[in-house]
Protein backbone atom coordinates (compact mmCIF):
# COMPACT_ATOMS: atom_id res chain seq x y z
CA UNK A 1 169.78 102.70 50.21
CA UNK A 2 167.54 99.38 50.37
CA UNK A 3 165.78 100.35 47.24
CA UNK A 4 168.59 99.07 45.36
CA UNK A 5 168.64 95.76 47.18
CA UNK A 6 166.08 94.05 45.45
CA UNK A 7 167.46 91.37 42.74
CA UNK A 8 166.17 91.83 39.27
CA UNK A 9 165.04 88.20 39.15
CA UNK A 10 162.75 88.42 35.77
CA UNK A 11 164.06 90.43 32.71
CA UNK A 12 161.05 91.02 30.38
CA UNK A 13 161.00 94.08 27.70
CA UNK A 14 159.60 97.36 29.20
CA UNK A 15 156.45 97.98 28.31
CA UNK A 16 155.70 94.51 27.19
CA UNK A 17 151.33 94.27 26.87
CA UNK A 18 149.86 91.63 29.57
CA UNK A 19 146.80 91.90 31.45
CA UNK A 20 146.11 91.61 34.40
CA UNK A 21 148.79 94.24 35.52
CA UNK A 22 149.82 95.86 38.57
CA UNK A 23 152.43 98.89 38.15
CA UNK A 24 153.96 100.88 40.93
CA UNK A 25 156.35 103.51 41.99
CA UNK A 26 159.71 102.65 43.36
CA UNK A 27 161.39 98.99 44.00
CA UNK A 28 158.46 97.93 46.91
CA UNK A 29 157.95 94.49 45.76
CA UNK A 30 155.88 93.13 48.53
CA UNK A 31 153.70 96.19 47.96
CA UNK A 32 153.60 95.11 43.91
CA UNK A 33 153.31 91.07 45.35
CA UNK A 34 150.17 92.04 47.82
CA UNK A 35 148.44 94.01 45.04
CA UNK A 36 149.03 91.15 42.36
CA UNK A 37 147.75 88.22 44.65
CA UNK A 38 144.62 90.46 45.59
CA UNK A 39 144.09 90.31 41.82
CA UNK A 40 144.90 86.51 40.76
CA UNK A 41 142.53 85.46 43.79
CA UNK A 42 139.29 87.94 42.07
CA UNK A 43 139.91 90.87 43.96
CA UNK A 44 138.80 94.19 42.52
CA UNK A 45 141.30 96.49 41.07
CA UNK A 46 140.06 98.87 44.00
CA UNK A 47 140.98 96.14 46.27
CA UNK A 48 144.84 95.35 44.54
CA UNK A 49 145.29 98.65 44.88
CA UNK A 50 144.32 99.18 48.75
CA UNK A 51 146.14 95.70 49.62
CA UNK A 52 149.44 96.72 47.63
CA UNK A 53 149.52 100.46 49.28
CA UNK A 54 148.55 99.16 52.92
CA UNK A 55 151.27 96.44 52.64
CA UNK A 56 153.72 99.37 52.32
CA UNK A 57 151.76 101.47 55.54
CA UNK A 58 152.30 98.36 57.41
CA UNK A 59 156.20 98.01 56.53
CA UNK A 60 156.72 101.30 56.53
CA UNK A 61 158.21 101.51 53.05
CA UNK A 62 161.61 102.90 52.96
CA UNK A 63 160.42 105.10 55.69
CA UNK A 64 158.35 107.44 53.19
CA UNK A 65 154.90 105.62 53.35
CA UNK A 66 153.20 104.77 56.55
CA UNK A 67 153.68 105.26 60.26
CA UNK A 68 157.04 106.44 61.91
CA UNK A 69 158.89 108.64 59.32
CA UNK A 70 158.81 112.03 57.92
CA UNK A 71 157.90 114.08 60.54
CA UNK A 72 156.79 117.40 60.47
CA UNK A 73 157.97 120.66 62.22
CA UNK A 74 156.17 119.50 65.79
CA UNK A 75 157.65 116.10 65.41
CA UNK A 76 154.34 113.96 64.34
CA UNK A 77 153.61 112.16 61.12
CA UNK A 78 150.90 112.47 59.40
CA UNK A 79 149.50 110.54 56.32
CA UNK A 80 147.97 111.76 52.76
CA UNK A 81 146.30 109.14 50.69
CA UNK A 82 143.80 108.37 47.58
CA UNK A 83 142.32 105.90 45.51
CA UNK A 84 140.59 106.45 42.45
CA UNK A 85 138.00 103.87 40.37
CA UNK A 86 138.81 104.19 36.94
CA UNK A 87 135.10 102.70 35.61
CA UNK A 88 133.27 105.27 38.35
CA UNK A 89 135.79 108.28 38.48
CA UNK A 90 134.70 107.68 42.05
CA UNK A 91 137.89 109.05 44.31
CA UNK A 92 138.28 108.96 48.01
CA UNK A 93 141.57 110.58 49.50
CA UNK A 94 142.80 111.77 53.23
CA UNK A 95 145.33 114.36 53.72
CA UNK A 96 147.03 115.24 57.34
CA UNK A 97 145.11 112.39 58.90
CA UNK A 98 146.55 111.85 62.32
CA UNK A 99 146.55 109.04 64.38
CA UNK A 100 145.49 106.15 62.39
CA UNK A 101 147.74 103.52 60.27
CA UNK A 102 145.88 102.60 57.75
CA UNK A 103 145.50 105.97 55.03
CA UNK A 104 144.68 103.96 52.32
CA UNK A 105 142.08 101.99 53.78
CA UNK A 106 140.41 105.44 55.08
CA UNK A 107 140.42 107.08 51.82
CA UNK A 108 138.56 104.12 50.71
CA UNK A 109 136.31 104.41 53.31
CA UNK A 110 135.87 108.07 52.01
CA UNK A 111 135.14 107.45 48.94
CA UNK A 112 132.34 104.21 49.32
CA UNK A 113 130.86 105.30 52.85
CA UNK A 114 130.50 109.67 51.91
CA UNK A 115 129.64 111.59 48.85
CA UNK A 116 132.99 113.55 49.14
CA UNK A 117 136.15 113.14 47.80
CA UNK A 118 138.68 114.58 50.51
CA UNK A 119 138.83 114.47 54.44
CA UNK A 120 141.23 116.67 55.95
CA UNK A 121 143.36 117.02 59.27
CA UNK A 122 141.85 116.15 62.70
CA UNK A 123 138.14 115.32 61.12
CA UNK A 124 139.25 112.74 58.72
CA UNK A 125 140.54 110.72 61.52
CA UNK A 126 137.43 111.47 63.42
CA UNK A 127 135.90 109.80 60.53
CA UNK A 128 137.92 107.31 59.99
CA UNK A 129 137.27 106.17 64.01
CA UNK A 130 133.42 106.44 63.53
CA UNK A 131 134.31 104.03 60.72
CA UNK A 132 135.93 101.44 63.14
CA UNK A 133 139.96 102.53 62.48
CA UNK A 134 141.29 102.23 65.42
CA UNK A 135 143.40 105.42 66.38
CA UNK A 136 147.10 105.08 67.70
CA UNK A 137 150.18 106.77 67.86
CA UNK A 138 152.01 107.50 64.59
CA UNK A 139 155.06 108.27 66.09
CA UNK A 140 158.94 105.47 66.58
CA UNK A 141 161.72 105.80 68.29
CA UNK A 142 163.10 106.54 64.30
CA UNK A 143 161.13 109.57 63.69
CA UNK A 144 161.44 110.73 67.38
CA UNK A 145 165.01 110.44 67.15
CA UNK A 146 165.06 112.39 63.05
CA UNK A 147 163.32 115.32 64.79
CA UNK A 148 165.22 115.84 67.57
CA UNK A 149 168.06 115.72 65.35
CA UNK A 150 166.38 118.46 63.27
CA UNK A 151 165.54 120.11 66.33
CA UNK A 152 169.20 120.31 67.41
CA UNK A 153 170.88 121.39 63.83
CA UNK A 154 169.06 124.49 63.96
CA UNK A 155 165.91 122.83 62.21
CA UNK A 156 167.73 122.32 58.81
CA UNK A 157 166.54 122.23 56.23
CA UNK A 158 163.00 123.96 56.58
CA UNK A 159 160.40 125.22 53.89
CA UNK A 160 159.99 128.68 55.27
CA UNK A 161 160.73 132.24 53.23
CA UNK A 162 160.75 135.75 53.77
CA UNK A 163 160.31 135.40 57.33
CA UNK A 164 162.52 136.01 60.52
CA UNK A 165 164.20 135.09 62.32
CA UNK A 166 166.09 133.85 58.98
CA UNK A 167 164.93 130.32 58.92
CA UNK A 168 168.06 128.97 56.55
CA UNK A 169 170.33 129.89 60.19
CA UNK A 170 167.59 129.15 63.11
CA UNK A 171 164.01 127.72 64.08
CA UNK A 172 160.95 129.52 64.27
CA UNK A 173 158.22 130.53 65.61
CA UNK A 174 158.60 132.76 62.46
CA UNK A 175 157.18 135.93 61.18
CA UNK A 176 156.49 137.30 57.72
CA UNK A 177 159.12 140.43 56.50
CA UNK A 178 157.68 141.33 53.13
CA UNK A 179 161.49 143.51 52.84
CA UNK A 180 163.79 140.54 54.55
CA UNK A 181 166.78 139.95 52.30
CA UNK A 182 167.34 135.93 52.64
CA UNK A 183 169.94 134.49 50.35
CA UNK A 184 168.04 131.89 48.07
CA UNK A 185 168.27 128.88 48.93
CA UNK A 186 167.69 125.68 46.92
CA UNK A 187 164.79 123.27 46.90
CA UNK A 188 165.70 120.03 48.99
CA UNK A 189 165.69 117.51 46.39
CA UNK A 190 166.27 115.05 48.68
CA UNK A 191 165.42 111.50 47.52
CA UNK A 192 165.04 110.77 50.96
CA UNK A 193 163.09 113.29 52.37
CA UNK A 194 159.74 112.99 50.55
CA UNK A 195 158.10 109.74 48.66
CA UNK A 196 154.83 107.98 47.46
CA UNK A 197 153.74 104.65 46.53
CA UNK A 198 151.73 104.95 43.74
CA UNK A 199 150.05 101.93 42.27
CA UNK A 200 148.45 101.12 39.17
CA UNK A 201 146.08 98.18 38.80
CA UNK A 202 144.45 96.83 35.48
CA UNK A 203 141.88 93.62 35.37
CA UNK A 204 142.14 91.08 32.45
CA UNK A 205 138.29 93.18 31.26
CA UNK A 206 140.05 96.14 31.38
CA UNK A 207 139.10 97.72 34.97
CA UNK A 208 141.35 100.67 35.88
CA UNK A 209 142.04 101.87 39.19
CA UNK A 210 145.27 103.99 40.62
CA UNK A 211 146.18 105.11 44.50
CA UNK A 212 148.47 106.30 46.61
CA UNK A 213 149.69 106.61 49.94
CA UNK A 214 152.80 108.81 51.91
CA UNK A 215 154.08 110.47 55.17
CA UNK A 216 154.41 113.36 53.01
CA UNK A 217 157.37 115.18 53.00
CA UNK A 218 159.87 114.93 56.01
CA UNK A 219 160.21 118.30 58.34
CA UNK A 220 157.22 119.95 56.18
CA UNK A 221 155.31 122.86 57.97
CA UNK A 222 152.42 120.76 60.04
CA UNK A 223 149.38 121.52 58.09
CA UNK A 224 150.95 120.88 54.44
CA UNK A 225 149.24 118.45 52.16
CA UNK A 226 151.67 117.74 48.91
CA UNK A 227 150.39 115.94 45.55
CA UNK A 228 149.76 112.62 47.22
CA UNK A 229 146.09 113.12 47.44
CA UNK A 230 145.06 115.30 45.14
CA UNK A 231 143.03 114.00 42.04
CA UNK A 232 145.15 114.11 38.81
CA UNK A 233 148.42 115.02 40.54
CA UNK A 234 148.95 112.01 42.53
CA UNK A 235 147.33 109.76 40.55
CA UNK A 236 144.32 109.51 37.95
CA UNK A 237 142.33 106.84 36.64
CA UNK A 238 140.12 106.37 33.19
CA UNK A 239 138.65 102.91 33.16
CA UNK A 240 138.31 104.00 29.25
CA UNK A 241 142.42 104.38 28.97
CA UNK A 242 144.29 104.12 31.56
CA UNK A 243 146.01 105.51 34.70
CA UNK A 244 149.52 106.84 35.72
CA UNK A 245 150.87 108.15 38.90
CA UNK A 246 153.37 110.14 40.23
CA UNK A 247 156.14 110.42 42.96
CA UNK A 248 158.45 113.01 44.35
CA UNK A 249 157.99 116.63 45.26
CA UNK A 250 154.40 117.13 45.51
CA UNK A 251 154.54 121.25 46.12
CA UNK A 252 156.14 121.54 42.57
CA UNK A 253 154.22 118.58 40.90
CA UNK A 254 150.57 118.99 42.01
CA UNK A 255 150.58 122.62 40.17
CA UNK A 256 150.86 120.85 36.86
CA UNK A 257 148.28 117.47 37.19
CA UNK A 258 150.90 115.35 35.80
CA UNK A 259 148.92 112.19 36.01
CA UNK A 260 145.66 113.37 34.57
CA UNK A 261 148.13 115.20 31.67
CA UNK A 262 149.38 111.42 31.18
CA UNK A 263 146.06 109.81 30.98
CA UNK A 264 145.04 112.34 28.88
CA UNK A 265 147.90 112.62 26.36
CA UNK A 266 147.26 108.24 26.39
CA UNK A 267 143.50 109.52 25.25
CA UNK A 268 144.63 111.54 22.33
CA UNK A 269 146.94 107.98 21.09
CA UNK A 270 150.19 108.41 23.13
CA UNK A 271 151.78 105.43 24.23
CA UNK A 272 152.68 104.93 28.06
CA UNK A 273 156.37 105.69 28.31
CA UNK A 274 156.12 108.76 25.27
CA UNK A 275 152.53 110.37 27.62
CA UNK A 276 154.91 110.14 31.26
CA UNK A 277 158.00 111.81 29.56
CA UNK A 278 155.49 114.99 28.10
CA UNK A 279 154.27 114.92 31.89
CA UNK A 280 158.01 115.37 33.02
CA UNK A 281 159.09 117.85 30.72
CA UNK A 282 156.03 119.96 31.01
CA UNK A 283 156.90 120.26 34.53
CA UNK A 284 160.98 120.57 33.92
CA UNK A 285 160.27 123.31 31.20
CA UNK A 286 159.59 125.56 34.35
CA UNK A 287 161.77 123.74 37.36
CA UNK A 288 164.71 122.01 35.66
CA UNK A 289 166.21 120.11 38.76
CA UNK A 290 163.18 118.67 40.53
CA UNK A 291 162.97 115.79 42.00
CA UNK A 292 159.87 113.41 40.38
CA UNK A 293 159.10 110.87 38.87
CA UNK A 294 156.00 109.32 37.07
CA UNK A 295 154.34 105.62 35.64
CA UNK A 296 151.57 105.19 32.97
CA UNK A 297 149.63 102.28 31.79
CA UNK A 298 146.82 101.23 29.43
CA UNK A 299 143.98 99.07 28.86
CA UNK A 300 146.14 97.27 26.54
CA UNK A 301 148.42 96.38 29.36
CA UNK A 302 151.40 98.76 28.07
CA UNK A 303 153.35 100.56 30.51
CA UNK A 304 155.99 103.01 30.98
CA UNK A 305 157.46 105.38 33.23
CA UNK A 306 159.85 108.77 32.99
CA UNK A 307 161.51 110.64 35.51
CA UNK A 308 163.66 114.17 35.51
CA UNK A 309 167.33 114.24 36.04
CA UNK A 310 168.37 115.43 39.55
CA UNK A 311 171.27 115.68 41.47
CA UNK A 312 169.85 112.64 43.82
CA UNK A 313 167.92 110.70 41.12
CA UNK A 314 169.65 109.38 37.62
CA UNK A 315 167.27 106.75 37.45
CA UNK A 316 163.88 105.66 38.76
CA UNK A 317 163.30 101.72 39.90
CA UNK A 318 159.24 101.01 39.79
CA UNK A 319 157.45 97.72 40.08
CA UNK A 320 155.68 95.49 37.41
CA UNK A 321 153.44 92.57 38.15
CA UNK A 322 151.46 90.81 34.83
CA UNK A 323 150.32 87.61 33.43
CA UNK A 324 153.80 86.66 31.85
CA UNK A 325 155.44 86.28 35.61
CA UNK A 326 154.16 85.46 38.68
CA UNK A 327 156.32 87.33 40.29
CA UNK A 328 156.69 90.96 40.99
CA UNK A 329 159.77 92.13 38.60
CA UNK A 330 162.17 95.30 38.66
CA UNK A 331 162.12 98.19 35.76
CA UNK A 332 164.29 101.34 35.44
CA UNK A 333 164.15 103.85 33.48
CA UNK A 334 167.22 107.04 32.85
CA UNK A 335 166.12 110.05 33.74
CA UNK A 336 165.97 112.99 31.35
């Protein structure tokens, strides 16, 4: 998997202090690079942050983030995304928007042009056109091609229950049996299947601000909005401490807020890496094999990052951008 590709060309101790910073999920350097040069030019941490995420809805990062990938169950992708001002507590976020590239950008647009925090389904990309987005189609020849593949195996794997026909042997349309005996089946923790960026940027004064962006989770039930962008599950921002953000499977991790948890266990005095491993195992303590990670940072420019031991993830890659490089550099952490 290209994730792996990138060549660790700087070697600096994790967690080393430095402001400015830029921190984010996964090995998408341009993403990290984009933010990082917003930053060194006198961008705004809101503006690193919507520059690093769109870079990765324009290259379609890893096929998780952006147009053309994940579909859902009627073959069309759909985008979640938010972004959060750490000095304000301001947050704008889209979830199921349809039609238009550029999530990140529209959750921005949520957040400075409306006083509400979340636009949903077919009226946030109404929105988002009255805003000047333009609207196109979402869908490649890639995700046409991973849904009718779906469509042909019987639509495996799905993320229905208790309904029939039995959805682990045949597609739907599917109706609830409160009595059906299913055999259980496992979660899909599926590094592949469901992603985020999630991006962290810090000023040299100490400005905070955090975002996201996704195609959500690949073959989901058309209507499902996962952790993405949801305020203190996706990501969470404190201008006064930090911010952290998370990645992986958003039905398990939005129930437990992991990324406010982080910014608030940084509050009480935790460092970065010690606040995103309590995230983790507050989360593991109930679902011991699923699939997430998470990355923290403070307003002293200390970072870290903790993930939980799956079968497809042993160790999590994110990006790091500060004042001791120029360049974007590689961190990993072992799982847990």
């Amino acid at each position: 998997m290209f994730r792996y590709f990138y060549i660790l060309t700087f070697v600096l101790p994790v967690g080393q202090a430095s402001l400015p910073l830029v921190v984010n999920t996964w090995p998408f350097r341009d993403a990290t690079a984009a933010a990082w040069s917003t930053l060194k030019s006198g961008g705004s941490v809101l503006d690193a942050v919507e520059k690093g995420c769109a870079r990765c809805e324009t290259d379609q990062c890893d096929g998780t983030v952006g147009f053309g990938g994940s579909p859902d169950e009627f073959g069309e992708t759909t985008l979640d995304a938010m972004i959060m001002d750490g000095d304000t507590m301001e947050v704008g976020a889209v979830a199921d928007l349809r039609r238009i590239k550029n999530a990140i950008g529209v959750a921005r647009a949520v957040m400075e042009h409306t006083d509400h925090t979340l636009l949903v389904g077919e009226s946030a990309t109404l929105f988002a056109e009255s805003m000047g987005f333009i609207s196109e189609d979402l869908t490649t020849n890639k995700s046409l091609n991973i849904f009718e593949q779906w469509l042909k195996g019987n639509c495996q794997p799905n993320y229905h229950k208790k309904v029939v026909p039995d959805p682990s042997k045949s597609c739907g349309p599917y109706k609830p049996v409160a009595t059906v005996q299913q055999s259980k089946r496992p979660r899909h923790a599926n590094i592949d299947s469901h992603d985020t960026i999630g991006m962290i940027a810090i000023d040299a004064y100490g400005h905070v601000a955090a975002g996201t962006s996704t195609n959500g989770l690949t073959h989901k039930v058309p209507g499902r909005v996962g952790d993405s962008p949801v305020v203190g599950a996706g990501a969470y921002a404190d201008s006064s401490v930090g911010a952290a953000a998370a990645t992986g499977d958003g039905d398990l991790m939005m129930r437990f807020l992991p990324s406010f948890l982080a910014v608030e266990l940084m509050r009480a005095g935790a460092d970065p890496s010690a606040a995103c491993k309590t995230a983790i195992s507050r989360i593991k303590r109930h679902h011991s094999e699923f699939f997430g990670a998470i990355i923290c940072a403070n307003t002293t420019g200390h970072y870290g990052a903790a993930c939980n031991k799956a079968p497809s993830l042993s160790q999590f890659h994110y990006m790091v951008s500060n004042s001791q490089s120029d360049a974007p550099f590689l961190n990993s952490v072992d799982c847990f």
